[in-house]
PDB file of N, CA and C in Angstrom:
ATOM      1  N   UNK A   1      -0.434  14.553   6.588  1.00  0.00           N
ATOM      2  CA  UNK A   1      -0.095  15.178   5.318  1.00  0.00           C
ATOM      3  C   UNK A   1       0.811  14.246   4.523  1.00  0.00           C
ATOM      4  N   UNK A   2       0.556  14.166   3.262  1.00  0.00           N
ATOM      5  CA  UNK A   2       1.622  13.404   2.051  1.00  0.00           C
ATOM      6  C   UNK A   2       3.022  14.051   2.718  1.00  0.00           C
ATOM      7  N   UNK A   3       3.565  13.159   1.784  1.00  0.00           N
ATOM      8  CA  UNK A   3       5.283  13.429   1.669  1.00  0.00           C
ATOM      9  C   UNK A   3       5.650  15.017   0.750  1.00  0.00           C
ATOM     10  N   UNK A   4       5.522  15.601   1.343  1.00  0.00           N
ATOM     11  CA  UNK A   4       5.299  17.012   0.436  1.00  0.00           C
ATOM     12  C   UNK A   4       6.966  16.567  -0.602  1.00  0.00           C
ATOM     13  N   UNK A   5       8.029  16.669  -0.175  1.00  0.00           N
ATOM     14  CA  UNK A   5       9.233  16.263  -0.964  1.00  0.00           C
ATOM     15  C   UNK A   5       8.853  15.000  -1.861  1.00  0.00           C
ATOM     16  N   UNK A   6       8.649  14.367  -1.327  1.00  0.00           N
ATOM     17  CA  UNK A   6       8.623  12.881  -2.527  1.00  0.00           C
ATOM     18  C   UNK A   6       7.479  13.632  -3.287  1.00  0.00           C
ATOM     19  N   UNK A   7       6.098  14.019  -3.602  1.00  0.00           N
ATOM     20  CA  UNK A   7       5.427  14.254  -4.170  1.00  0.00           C
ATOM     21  C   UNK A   7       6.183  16.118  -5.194  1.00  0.00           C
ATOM     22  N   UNK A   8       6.783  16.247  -4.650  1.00  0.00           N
ATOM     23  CA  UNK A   8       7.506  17.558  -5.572  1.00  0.00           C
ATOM     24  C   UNK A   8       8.476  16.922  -6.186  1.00  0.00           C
ATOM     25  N   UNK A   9       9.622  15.350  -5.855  1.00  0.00           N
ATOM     26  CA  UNK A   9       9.911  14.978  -6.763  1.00  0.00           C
ATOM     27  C   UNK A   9       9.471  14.277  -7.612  1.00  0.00           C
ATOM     28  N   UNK A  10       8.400  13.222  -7.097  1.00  0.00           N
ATOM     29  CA  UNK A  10       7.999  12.831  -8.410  1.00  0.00           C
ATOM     30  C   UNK A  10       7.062  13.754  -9.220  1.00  0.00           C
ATOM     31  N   UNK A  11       6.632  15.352  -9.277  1.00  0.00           N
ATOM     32  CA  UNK A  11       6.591  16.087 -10.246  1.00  0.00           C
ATOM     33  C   UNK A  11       7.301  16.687 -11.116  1.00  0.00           C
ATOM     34  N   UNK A  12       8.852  16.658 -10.162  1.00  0.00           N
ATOM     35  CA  UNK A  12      10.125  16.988 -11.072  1.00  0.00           C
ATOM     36  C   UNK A  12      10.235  16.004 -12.335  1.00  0.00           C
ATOM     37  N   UNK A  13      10.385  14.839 -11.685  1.00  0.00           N
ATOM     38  CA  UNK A  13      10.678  13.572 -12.272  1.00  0.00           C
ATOM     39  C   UNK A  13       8.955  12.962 -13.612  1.00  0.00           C
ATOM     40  N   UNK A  14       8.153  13.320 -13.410  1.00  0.00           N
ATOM     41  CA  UNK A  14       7.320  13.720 -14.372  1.00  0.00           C
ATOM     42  C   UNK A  14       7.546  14.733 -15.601  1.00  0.00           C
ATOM     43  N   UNK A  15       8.281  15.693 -15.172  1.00  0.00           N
ATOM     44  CA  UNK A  15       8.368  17.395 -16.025  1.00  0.00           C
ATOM     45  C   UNK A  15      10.033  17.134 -16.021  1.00  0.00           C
ATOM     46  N   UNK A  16      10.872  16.763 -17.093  1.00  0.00           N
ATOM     47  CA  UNK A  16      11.953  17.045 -16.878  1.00  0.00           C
ATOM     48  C   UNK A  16      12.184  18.295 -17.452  1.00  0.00           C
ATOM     49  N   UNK A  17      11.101  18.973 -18.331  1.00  0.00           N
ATOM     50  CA  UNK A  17      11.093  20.526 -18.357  1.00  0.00           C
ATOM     51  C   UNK A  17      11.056  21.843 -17.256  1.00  0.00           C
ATOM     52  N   UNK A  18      11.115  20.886 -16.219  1.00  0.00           N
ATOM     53  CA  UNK A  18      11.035  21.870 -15.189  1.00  0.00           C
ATOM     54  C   UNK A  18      11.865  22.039 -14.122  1.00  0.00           C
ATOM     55  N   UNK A  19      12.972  22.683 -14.180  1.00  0.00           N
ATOM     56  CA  UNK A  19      14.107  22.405 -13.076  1.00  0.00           C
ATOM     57  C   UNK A  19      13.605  22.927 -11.934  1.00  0.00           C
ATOM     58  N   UNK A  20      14.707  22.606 -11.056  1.00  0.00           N
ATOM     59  CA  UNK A  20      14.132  22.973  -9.388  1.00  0.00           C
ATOM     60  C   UNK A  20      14.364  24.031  -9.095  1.00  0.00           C
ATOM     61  N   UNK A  21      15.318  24.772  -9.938  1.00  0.00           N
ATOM     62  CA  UNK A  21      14.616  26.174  -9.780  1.00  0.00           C
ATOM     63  C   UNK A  21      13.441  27.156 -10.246  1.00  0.00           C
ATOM     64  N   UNK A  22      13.471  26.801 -11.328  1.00  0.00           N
ATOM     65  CA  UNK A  22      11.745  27.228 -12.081  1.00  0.00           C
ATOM     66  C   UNK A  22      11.046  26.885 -11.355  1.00  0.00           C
ATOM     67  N   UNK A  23      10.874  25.352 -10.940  1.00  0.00           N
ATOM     68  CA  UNK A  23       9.496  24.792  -9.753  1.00  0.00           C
ATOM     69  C   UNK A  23       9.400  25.765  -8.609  1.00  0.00           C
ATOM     70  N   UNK A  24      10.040  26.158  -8.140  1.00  0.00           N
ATOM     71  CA  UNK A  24      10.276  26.783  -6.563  1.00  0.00           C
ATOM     72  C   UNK A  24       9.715  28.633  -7.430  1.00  0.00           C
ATOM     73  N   UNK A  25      10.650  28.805  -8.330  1.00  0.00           N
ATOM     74  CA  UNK A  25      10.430  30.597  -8.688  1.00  0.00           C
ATOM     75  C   UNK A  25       8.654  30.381  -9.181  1.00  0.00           C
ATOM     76  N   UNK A  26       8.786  29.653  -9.682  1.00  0.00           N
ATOM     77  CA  UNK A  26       7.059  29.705 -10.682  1.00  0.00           C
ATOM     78  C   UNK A  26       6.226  29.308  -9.597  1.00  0.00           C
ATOM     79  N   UNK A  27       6.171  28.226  -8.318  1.00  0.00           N
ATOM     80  CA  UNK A  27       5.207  27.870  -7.191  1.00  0.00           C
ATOM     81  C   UNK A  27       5.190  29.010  -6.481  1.00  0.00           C
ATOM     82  N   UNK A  28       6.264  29.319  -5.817  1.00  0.00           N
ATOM     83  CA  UNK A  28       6.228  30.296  -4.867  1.00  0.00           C
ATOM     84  C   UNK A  28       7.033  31.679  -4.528  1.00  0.00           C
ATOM     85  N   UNK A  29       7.084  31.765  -5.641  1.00  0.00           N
ATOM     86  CA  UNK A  29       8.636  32.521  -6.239  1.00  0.00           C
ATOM     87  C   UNK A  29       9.402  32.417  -4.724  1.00  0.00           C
ATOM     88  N   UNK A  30      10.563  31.473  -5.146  1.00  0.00           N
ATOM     89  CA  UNK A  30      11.410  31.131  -3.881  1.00  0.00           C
ATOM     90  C   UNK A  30      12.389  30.118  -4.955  1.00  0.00           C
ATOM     91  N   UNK A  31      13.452  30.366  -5.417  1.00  0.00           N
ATOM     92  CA  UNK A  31      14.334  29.391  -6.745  1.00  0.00           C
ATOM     93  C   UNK A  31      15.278  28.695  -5.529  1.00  0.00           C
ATOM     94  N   UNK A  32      15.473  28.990  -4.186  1.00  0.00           N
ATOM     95  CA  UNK A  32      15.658  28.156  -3.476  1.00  0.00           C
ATOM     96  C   UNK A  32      15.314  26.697  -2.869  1.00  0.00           C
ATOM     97  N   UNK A  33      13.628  26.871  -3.021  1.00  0.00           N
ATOM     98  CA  UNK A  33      12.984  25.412  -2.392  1.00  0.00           C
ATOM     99  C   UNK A  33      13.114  24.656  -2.190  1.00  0.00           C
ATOM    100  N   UNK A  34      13.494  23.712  -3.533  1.00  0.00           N
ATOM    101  CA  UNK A  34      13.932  22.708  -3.570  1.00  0.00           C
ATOM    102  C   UNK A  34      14.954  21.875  -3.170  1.00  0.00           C
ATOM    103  N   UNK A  35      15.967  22.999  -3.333  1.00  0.00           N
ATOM    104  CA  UNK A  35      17.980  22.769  -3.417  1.00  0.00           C
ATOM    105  C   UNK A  35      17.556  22.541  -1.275  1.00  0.00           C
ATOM    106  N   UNK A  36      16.742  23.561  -0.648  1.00  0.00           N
ATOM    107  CA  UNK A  36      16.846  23.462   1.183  1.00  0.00           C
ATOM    108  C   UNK A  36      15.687  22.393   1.344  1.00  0.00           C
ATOM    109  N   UNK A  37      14.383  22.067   0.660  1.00  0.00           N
ATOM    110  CA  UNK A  37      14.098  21.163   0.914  1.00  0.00           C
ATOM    111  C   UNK A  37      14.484  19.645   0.903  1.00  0.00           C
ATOM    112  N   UNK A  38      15.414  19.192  -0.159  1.00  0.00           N
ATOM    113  CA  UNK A  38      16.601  18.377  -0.253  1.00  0.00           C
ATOM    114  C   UNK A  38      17.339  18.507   0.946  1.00  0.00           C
ATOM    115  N   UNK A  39      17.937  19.346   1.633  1.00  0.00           N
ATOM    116  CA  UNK A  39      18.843  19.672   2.042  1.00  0.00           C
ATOM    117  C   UNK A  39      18.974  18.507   3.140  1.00  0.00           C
ATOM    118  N   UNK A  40      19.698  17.863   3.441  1.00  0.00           N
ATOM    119  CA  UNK A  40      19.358  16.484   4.047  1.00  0.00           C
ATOM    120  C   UNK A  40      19.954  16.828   5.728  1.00  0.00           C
ATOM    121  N   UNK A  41      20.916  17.609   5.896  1.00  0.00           N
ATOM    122  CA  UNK A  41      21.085  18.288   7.579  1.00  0.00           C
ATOM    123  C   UNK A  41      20.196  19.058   7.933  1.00  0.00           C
ATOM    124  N   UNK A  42      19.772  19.926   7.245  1.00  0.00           N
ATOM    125  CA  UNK A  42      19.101  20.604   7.924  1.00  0.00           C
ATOM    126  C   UNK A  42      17.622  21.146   6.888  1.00  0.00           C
ATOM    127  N   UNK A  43      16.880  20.372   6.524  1.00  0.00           N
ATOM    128  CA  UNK A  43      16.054  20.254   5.783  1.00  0.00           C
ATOM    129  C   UNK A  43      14.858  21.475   5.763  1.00  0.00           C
ATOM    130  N   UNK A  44      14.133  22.009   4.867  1.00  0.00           N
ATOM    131  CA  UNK A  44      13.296  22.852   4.974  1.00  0.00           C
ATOM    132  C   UNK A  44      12.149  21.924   5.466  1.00  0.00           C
ATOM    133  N   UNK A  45      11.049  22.954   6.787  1.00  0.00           N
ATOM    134  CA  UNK A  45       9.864  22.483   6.728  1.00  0.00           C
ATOM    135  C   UNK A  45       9.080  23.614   6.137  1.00  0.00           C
ATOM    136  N   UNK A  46       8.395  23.791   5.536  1.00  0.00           N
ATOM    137  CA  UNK A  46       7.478  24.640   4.647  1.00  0.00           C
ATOM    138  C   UNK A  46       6.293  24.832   5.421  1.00  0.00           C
ATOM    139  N   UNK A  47       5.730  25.970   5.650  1.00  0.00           N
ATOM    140  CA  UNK A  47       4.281  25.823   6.166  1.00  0.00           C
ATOM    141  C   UNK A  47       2.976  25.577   5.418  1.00  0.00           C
ATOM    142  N   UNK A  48       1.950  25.361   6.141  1.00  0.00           N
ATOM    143  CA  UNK A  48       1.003  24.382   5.228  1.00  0.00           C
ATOM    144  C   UNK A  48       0.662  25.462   4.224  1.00  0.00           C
ATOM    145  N   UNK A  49       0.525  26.793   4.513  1.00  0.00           N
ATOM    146  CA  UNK A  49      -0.436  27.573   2.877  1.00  0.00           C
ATOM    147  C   UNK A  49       1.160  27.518   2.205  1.00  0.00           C
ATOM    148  N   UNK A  50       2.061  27.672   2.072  1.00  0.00           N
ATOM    149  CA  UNK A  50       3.198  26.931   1.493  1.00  0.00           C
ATOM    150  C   UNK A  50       3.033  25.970   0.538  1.00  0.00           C
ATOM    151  N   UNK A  51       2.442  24.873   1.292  1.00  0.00           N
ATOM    152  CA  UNK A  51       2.483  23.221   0.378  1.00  0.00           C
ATOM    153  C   UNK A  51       0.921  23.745  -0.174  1.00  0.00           C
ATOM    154  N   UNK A  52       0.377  24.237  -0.161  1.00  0.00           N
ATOM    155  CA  UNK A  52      -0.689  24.319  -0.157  1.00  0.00           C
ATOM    156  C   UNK A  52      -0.824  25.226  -1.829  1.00  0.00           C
ATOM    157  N   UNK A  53       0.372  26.254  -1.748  1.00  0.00           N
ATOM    158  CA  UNK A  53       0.465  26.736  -3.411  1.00  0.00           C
ATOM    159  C   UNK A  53       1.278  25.907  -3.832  1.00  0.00           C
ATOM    160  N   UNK A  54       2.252  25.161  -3.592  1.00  0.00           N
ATOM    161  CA  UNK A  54       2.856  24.375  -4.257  1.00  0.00           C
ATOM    162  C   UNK A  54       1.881  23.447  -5.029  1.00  0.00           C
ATOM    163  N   UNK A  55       1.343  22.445  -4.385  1.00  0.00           N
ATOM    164  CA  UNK A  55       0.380  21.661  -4.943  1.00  0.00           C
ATOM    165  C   UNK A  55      -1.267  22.097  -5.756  1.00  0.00           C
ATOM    166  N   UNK A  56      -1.385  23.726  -5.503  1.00  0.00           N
ATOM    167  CA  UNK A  56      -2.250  24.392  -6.433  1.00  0.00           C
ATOM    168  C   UNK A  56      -1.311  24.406  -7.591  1.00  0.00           C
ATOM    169  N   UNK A  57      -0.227  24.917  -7.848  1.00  0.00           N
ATOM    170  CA  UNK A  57       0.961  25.219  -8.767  1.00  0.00           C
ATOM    171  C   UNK A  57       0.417  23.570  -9.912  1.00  0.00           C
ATOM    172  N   UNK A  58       1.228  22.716  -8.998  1.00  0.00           N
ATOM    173  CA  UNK A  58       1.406  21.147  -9.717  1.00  0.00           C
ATOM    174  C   UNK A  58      -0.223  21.007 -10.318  1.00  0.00           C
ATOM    175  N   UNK A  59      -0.773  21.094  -9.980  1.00  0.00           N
ATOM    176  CA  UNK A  59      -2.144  20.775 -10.555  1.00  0.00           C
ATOM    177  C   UNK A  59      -2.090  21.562 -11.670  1.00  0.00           C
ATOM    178  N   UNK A  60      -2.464  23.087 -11.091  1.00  0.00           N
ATOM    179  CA  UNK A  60      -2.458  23.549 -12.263  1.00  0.00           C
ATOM    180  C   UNK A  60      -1.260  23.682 -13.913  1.00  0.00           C
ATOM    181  N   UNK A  61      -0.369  23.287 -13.897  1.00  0.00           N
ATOM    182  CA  UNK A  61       0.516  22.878 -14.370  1.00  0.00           C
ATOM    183  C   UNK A  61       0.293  21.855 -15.027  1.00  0.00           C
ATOM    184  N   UNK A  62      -0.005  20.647 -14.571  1.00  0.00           N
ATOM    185  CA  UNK A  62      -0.351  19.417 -15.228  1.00  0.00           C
ATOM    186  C   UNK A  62      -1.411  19.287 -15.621  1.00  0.00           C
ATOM    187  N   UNK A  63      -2.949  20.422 -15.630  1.00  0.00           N
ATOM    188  CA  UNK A  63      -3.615  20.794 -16.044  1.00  0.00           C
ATOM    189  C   UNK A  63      -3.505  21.367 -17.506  1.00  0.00           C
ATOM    190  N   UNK A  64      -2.284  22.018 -17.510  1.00  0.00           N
ATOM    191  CA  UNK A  64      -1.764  23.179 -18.216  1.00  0.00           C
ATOM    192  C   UNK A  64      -0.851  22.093 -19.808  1.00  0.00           C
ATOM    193  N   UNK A  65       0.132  21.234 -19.395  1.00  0.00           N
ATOM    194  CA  UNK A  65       0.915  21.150 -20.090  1.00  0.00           C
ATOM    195  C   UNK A  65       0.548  19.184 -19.978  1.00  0.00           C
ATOM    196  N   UNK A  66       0.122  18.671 -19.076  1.00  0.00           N
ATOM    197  CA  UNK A  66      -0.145  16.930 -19.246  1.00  0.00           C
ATOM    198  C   UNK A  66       0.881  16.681 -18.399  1.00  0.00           C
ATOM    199  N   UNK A  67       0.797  15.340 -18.633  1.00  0.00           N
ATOM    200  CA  UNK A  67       2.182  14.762 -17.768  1.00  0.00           C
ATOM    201  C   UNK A  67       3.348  14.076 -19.146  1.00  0.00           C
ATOM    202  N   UNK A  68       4.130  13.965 -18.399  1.00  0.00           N
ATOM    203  CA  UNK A  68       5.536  13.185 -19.369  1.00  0.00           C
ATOM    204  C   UNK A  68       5.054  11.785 -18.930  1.00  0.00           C
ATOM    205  N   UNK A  69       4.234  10.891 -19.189  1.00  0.00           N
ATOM    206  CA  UNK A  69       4.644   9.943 -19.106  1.00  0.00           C
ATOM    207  C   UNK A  69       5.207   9.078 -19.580  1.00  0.00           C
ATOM    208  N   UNK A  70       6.287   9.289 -19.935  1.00  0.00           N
ATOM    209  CA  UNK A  70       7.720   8.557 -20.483  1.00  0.00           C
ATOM    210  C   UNK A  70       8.816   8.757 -19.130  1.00  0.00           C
ATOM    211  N   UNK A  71       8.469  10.134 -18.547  1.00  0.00           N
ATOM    212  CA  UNK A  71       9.757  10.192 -17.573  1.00  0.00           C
ATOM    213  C   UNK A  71       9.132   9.231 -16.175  1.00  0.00           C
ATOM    214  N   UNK A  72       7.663   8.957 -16.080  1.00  0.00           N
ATOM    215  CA  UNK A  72       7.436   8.102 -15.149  1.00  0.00           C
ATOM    216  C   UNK A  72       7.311   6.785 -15.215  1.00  0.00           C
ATOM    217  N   UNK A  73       7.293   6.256 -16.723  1.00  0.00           N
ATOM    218  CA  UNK A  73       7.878   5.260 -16.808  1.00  0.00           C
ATOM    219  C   UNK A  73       8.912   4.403 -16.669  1.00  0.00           C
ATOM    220  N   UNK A  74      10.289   5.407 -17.330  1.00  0.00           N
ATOM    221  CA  UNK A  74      11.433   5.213 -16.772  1.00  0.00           C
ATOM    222  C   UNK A  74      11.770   5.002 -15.686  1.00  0.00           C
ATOM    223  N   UNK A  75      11.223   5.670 -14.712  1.00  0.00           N
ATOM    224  CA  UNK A  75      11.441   5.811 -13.113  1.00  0.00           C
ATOM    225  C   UNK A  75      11.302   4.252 -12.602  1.00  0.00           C
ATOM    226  N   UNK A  76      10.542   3.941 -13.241  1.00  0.00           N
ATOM    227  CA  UNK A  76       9.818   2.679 -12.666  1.00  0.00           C
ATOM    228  C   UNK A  76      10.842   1.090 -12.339  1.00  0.00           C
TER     229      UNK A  76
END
């Protein structure tokens, strides 16, 4: 499986319209997600139908609204 975290940040980091709590309430209604998946002691593991709406979410989303690519430029 991908890097489920690196791939939810670089969707953050794509959408700076979208904080990590909206991402988490609007994917899976959970405004936690992000802040315990970060969590660097004791880190969330998510189960796969989990990552599984998350990354239905991101699609559909970037389906929905495009990407920023200005904020992934910057990154660069």
């Amino acid at each position: 499986m991908r890097n489920f975290l690196a791939d939810v940040e670089a969707f953050l980091a794509r959408h700076p319209e979208v904080s990590p709590t909206r991402f988490g309430e609007e994917s899976v209604n959970d405004p936690a997600l992000v802040r315990q998946l970060r969590n660097t002691e004791k880190p969330r593991r998510p189960r796969t139908d989990t990552c599984e709406k998350v990354y239905n979410w991101m699609t559909s989303y970037e389906e929905k609204h495009g990407t920023d690519t200005r904020a992934t430029a910057e990154a660069a």
